[in-house]
Protein backbone atom coordinates (compact mmCIF):
# COMPACT_ATOMS: atom_id res chain seq x y z
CA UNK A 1 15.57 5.81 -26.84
CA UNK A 2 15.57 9.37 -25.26
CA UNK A 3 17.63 12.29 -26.96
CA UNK A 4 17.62 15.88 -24.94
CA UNK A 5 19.47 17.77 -26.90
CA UNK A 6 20.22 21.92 -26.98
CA UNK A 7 20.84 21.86 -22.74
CA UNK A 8 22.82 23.49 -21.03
CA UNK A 9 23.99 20.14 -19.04
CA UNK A 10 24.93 19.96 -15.58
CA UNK A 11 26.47 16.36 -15.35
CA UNK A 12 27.79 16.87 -11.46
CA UNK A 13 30.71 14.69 -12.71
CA UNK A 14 32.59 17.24 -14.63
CA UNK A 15 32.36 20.17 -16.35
CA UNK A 16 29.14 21.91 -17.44
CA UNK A 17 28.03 21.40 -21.04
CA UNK A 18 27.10 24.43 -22.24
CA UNK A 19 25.24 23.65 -25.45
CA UNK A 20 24.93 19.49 -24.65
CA UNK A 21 22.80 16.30 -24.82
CA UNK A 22 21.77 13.37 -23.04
CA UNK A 23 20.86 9.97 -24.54
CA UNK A 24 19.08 7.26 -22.48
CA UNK A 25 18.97 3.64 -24.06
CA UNK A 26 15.77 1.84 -24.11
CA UNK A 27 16.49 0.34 -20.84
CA UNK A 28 16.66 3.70 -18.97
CA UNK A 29 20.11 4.10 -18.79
CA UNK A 30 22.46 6.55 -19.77
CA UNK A 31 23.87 6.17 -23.40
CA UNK A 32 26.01 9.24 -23.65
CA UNK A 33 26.31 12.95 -22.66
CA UNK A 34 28.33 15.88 -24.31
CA UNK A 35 27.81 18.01 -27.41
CA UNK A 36 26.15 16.90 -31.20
CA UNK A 37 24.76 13.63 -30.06
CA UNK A 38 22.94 12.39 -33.21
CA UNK A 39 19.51 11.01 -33.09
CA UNK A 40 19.79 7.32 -33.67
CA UNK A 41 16.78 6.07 -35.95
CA UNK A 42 13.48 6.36 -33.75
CA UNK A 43 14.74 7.96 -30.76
CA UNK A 44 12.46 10.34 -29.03
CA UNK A 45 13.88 13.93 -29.41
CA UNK A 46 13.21 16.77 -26.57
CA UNK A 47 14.71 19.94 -27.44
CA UNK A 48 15.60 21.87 -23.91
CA UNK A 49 16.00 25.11 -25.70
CA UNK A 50 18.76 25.94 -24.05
CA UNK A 51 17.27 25.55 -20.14
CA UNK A 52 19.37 23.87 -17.76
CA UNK A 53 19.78 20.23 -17.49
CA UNK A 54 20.85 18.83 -14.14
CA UNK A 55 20.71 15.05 -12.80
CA UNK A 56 17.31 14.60 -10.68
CA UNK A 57 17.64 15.90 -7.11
CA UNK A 58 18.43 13.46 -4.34
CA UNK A 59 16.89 13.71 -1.33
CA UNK A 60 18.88 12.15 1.75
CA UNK A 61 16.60 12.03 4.48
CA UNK A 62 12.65 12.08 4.47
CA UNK A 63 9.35 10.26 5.37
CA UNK A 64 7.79 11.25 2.39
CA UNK A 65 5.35 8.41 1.80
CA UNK A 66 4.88 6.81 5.40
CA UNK A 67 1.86 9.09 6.01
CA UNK A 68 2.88 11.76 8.20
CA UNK A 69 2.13 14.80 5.72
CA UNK A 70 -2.05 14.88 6.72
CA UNK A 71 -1.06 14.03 10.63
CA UNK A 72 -1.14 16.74 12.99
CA UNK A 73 1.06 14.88 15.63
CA UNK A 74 4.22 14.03 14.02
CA UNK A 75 5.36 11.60 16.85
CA UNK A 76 2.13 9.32 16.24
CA UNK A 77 2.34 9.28 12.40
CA UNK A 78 2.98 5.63 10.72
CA UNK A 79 6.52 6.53 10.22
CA UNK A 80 7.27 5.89 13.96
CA UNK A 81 6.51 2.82 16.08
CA UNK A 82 6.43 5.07 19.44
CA UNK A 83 4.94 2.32 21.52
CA UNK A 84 8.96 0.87 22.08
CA UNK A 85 12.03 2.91 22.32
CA UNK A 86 14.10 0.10 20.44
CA UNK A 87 12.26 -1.28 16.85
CA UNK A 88 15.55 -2.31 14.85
CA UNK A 89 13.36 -4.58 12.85
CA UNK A 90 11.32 -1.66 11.34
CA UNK A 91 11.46 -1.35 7.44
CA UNK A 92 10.71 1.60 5.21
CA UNK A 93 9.44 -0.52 2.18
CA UNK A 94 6.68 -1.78 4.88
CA UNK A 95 4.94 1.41 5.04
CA UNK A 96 5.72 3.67 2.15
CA UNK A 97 3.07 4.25 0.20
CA UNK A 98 3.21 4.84 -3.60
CA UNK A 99 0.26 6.64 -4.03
CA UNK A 100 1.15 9.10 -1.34
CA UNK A 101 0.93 13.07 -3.07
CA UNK A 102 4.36 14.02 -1.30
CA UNK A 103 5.64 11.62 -4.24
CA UNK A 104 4.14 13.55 -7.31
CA UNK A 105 4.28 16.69 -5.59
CA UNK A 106 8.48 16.14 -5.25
CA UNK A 107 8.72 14.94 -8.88
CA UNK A 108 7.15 17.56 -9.99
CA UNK A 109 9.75 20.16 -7.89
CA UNK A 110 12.59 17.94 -9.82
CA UNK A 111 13.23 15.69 -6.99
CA UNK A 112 13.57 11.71 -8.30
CA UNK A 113 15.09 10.11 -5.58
CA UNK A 114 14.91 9.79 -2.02
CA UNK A 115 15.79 8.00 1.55
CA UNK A 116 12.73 7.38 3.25
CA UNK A 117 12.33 5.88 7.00
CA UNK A 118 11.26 6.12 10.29
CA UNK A 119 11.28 9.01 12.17
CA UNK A 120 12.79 9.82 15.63
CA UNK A 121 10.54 8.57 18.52
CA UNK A 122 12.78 6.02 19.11
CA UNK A 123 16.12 5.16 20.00
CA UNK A 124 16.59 2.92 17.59
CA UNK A 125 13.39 3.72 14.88
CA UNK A 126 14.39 0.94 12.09
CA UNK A 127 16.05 1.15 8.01
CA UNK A 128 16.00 3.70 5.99
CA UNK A 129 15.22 2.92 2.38
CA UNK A 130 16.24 4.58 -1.33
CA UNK A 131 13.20 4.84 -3.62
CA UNK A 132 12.20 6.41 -6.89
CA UNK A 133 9.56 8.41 -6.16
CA UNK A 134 7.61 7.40 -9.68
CA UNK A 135 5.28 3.82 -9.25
CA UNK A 136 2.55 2.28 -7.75
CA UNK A 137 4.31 -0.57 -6.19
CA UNK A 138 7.26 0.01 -3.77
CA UNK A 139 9.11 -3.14 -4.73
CA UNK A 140 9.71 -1.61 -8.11
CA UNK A 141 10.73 1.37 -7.26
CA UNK A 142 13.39 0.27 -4.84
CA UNK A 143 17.35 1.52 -5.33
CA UNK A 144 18.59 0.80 -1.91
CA UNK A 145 16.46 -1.44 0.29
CA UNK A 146 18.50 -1.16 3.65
CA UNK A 147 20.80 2.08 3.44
CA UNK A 148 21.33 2.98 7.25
CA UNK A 149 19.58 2.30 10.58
CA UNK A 150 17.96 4.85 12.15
CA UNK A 151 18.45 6.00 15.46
CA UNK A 152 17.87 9.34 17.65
CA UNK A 153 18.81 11.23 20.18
CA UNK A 154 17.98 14.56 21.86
CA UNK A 155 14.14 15.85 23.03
CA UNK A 156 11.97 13.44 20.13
CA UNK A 157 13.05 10.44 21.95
CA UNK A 158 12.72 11.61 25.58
CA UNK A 159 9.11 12.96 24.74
CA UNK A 160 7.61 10.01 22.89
CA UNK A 161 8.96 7.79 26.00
CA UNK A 162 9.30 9.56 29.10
CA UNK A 163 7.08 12.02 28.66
CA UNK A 164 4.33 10.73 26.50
CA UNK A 165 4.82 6.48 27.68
CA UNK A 166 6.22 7.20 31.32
CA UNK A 167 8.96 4.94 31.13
CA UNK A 168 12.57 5.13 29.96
CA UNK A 169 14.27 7.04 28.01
CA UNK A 170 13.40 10.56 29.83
CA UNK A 171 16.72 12.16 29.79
CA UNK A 172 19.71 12.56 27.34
CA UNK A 173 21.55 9.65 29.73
CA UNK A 174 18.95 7.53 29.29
CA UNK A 175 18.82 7.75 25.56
CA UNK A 176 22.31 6.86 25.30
CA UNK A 177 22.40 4.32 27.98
CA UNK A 178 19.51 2.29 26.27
CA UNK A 179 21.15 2.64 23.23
CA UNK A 180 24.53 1.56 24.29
CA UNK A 181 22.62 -1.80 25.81
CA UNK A 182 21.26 -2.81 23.04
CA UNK A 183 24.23 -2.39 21.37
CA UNK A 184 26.49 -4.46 23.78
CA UNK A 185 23.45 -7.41 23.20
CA UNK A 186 23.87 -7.19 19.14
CA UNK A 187 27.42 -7.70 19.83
CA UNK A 188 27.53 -10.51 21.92
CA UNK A 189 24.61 -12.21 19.51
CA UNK A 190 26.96 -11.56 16.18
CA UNK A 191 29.77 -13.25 18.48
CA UNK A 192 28.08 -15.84 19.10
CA UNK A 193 27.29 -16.40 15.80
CA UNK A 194 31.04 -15.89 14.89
CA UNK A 195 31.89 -18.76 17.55
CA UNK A 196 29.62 -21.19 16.85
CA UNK A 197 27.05 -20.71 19.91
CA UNK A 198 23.95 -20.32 17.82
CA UNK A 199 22.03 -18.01 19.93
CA UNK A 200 18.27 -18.06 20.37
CA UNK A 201 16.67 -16.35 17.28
CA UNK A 202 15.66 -12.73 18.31
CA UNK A 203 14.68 -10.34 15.10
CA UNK A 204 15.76 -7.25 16.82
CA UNK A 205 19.24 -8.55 17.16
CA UNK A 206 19.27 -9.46 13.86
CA UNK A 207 18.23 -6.67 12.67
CA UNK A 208 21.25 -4.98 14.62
CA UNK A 209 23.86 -7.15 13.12
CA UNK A 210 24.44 -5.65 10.15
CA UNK A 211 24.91 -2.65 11.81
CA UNK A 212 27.44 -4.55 14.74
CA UNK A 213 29.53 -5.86 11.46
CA UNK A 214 30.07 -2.11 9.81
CA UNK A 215 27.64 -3.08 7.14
CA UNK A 216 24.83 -0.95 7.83
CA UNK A 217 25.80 2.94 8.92
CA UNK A 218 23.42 4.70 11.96
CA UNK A 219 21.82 7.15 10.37
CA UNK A 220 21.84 9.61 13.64
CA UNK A 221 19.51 12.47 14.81
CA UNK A 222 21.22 14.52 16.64
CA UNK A 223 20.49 18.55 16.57
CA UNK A 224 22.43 19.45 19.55
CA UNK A 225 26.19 19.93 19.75
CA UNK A 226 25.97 17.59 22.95
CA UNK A 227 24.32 15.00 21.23
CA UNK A 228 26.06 14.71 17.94
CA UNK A 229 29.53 14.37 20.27
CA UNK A 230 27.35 11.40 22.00
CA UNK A 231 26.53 9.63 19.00
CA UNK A 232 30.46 9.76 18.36
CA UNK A 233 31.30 8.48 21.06
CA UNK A 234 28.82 5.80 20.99
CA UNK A 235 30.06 5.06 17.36
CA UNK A 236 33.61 4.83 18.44
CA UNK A 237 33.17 3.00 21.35
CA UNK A 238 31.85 0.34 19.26
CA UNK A 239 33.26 0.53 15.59
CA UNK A 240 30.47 1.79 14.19
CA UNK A 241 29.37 3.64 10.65
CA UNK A 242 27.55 6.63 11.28
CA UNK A 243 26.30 10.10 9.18
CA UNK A 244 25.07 12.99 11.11
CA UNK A 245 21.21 13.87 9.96
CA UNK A 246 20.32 17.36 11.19
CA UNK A 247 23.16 18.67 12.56
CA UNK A 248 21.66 21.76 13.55
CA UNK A 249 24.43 22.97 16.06
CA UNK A 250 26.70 22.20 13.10
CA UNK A 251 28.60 25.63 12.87
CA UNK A 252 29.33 25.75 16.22
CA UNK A 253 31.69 22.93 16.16
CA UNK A 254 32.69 22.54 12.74
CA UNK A 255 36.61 22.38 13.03
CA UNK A 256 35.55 19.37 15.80
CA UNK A 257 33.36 17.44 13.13
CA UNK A 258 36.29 18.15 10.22
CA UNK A 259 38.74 16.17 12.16
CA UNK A 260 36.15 13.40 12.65
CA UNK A 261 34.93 13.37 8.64
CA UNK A 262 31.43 11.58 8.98
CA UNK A 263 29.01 12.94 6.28
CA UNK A 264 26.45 15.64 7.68
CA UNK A 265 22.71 16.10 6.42
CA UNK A 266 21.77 19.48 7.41
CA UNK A 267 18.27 20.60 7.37
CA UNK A 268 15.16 21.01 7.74
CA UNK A 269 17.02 24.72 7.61
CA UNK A 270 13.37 25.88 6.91
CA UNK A 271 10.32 26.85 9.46
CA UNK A 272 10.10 27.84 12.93
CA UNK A 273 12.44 26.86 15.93
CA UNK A 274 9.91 24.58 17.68
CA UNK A 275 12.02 23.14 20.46
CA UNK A 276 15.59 24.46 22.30
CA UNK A 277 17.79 21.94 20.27
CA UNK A 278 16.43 24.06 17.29
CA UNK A 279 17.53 28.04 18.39
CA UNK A 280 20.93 27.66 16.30
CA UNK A 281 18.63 26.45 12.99
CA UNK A 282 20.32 28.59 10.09
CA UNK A 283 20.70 28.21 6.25
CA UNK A 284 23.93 29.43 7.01
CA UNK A 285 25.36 25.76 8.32
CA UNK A 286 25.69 23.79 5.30
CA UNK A 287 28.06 26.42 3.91
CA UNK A 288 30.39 26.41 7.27
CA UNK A 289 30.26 22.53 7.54
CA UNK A 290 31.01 22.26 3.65
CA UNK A 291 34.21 24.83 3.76
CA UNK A 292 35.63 22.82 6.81
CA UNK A 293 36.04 20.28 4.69
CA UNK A 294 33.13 18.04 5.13
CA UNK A 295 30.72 15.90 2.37
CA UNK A 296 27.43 18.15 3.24
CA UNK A 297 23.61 16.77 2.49
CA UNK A 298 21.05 19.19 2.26
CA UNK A 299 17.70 17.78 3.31
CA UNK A 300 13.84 18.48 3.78
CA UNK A 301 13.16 15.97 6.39
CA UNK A 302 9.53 15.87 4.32
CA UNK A 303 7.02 16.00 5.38
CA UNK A 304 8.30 18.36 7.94
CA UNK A 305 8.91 20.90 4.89
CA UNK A 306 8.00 19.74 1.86
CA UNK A 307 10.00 17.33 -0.16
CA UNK A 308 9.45 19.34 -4.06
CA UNK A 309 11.41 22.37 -2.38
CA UNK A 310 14.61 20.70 -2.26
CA UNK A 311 16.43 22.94 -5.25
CA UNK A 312 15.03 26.12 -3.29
CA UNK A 313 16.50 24.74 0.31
CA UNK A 314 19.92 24.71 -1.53
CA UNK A 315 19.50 27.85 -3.39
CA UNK A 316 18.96 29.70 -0.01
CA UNK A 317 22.22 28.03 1.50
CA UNK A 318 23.82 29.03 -1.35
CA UNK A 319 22.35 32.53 -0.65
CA UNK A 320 23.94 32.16 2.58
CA UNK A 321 27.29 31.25 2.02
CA UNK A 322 27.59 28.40 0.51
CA UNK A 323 28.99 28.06 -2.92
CA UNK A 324 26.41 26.99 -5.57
CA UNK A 325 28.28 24.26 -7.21
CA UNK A 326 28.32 22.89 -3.71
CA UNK A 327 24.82 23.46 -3.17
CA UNK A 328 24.69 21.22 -6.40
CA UNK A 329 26.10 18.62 -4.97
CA UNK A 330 24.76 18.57 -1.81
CA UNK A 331 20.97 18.02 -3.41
CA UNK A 332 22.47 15.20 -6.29
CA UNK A 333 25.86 13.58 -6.07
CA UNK A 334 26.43 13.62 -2.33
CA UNK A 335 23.69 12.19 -1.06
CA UNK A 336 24.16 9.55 -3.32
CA UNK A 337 27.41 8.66 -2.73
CA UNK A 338 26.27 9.09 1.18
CA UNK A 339 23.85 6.27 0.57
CA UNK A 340 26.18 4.30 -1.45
CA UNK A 341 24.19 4.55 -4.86
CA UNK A 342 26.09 6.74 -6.74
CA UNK A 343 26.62 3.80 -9.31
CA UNK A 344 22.91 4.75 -9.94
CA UNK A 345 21.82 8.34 -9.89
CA UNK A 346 23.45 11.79 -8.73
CA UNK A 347 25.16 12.47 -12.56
CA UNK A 348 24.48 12.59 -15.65
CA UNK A 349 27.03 10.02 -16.72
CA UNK A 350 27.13 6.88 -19.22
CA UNK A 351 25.72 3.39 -17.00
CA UNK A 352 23.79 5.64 -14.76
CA UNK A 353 19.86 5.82 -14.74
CA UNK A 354 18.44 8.39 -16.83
CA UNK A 355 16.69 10.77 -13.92
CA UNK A 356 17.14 14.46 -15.87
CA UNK A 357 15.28 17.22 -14.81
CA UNK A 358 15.09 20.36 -17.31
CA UNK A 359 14.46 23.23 -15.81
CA UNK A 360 13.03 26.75 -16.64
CA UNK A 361 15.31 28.20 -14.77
CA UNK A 362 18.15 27.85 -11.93
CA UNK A 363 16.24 26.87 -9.05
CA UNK A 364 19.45 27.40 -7.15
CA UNK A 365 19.43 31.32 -8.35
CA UNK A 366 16.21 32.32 -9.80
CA UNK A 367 13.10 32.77 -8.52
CA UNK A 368 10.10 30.59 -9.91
CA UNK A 369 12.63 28.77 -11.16
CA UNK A 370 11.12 25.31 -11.36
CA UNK A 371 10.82 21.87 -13.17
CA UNK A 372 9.84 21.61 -16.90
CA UNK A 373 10.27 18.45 -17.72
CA UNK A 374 11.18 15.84 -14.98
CA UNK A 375 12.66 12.20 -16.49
CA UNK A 376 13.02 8.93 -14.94
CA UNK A 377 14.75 6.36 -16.33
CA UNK A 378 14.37 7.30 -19.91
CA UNK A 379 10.48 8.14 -19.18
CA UNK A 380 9.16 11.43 -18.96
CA UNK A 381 6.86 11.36 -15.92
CA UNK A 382 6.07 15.50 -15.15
CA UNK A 383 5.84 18.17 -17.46
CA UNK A 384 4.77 21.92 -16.41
């Protein structure tokens, strides 16, 4: 058993605990949080010293571990398959790699969990899975094996295909029209699955039907206001679950994407504007989308930025409007609940895992304010 005791504890699923504890059983789960937890007989005791005590950060949408941080050209790292604009069948777990530093690097900035997949050379890149980011072997460290299929639209897609491969997609038509193709074919294949036609095996398909079937949300790329209203469309047209990942243009239709209520993941907010669909790139979006009314994600896309600065990517929204419980949130419990494993991590509450971060200081409002001691699952894996 694990006892923190003397935090001040930020469970995200309540009120803050000024002078609290956390107890994590022997099998890494949360035992109980709140105030004068006793010891039981020998538990291992960490006293915070009064230092915050938040939930680990969640990250909602990366590539941390599928190689692309030591690549110059992003569009030929493993993470995307660039030789076919359609690669449903692609799976995170197949190419993340433990041992990759992004991992150690992010627990040691606090961050414990995180959505890893392909990135956006392709139309439709493949799943997206949820990982601890402590272990050696992936299978272990899975949460989430299939949380969304990728797909993307805008300038990543047209470049890696009709600019770089000379063949289709090369415009924003294109992009959609291949898309909505391949969708009409997973469609007809589930059907005839539903009626009894048993269609010639084809793993792409397959792939797709979850997806077809509203088990599997799109996890979209869209920075442009043009193309998140495509992807809407598209995801209307056919039923589909979607969350918007980027969302650059965000601000400038934010009363649009309140009435429609799909989850946005906003960010990288950091670094240069190195294409047109990046000129409206501000820190300033998460705080408009999340006062319209909308579940906001903030998110490194790492290795783009990198993954440990998660707390500081929030702290500057905050700086810029939005309010720092929601900042909070959008770095723990709403990602998780995005990728449907809030049952798992996000809070600090009794039946969760025991990911607790103590900090030295607010990373949200304090400069150098960084990890001290970083917890998974009952196990203390970083200290400063």
């Amino acid at each position: 058993m694990l006892l923190i005791k003397n935090g001040y504890v930020k469970t995200m699923a309540g009120a803050d605990i000024p002078n609290g504890c956390v107890l994590i059983g022997d099998d890494g789960k949360i035992l109980s949080v709140g105030e004068n937890i006793a010891a039981p007989e020998g538990a291992e005791v960490i006293d915070a010293e009064g230092r915050l005590v938040t939930p680990g950060c969640v990250e909602g949408h990366c590539h941390a571990g599928l190689g692309a941080e030591y690549l110059t050209n992003i569009l030929s790292a493993e993470h995307n398959e660039s030789v076919d604009p359609l690669t449903p069948h692609m799976r995170a777990i197949d190419g993340l790699n433990p041992m990759d530093q992004a991992l150690a690097n992010a627990i040691a900035g606090g961050v414990t969990t995180a959505c890893c997949g392909p990135g956006s050379a392709n139309v439709i890149g493949g799943t997206f899975t949820a990982v601890k980011l402590h272990g050696i072997r992936v299978d272990d460290m899975v949460i989430k094996e299939a949380v969304a299929m990728k797909c993307a639209f805008g300038e990543n897609p047209k470049n890696a295909h009709g600019k770089n491969n000379k063949k289709s997609p090369k415009t924003r038509m294109a992009v959609a029209a291949v898309l909505r193709e391949f969708l009409f074919k997973a469609r007809n294949y589930a059907n005839a699955k539903d009626e009894g036609r048993n269609p010639n095996f084809d793993m792409k398909l397959e792939a797709m039907e979850p997806v077809i079937r509203g088990q599997l949300p799109l996890k979209v790329h869209a920075h442009r206001a043009d193309d998140i209203f495509t992807a809407i469309r598209i995801a209307k047209e056919f039923n589909l679950k979607i969350m918007l990942d980027h969302c650059t243009d965000g601000a400038l239709i934010a009363d649009q994407l309140a009435k429609e209520g799909y989850p946005v993941l906003v960010g990288p907010s950091l670094g240069k504007r190195g294409k047109e669909e990046l000129k409206n790139k501000s820190f300033s979006t998460p705080g408009v989308l999340c006062k319209a009314g909308l579940k906001v994600c903030i998110i490194s896309d790492a290795n783009v930025v990198p993954l440990e600065n998660l707390p500081l990517y929030a702290g500057i929204a905050a700086s810029e409007g939005m309010p720092i419980e929601e900042a909070w949130k959008a770095i723990t419990i709403n990602p998780a609940e995005v990728m449907g494993i809030a049952d798992r991590v996000g809070s600090l509450e009794p039946g969760k895992d025991g990911d607790v971060v103590i900090w030295t200081a607010n990373p949200l409002t304090t400069i150098g304010g960084k990890a001290y001691t970083t917890i998974i699952e009952g196990k203390v894996v970083y200290t400063l």
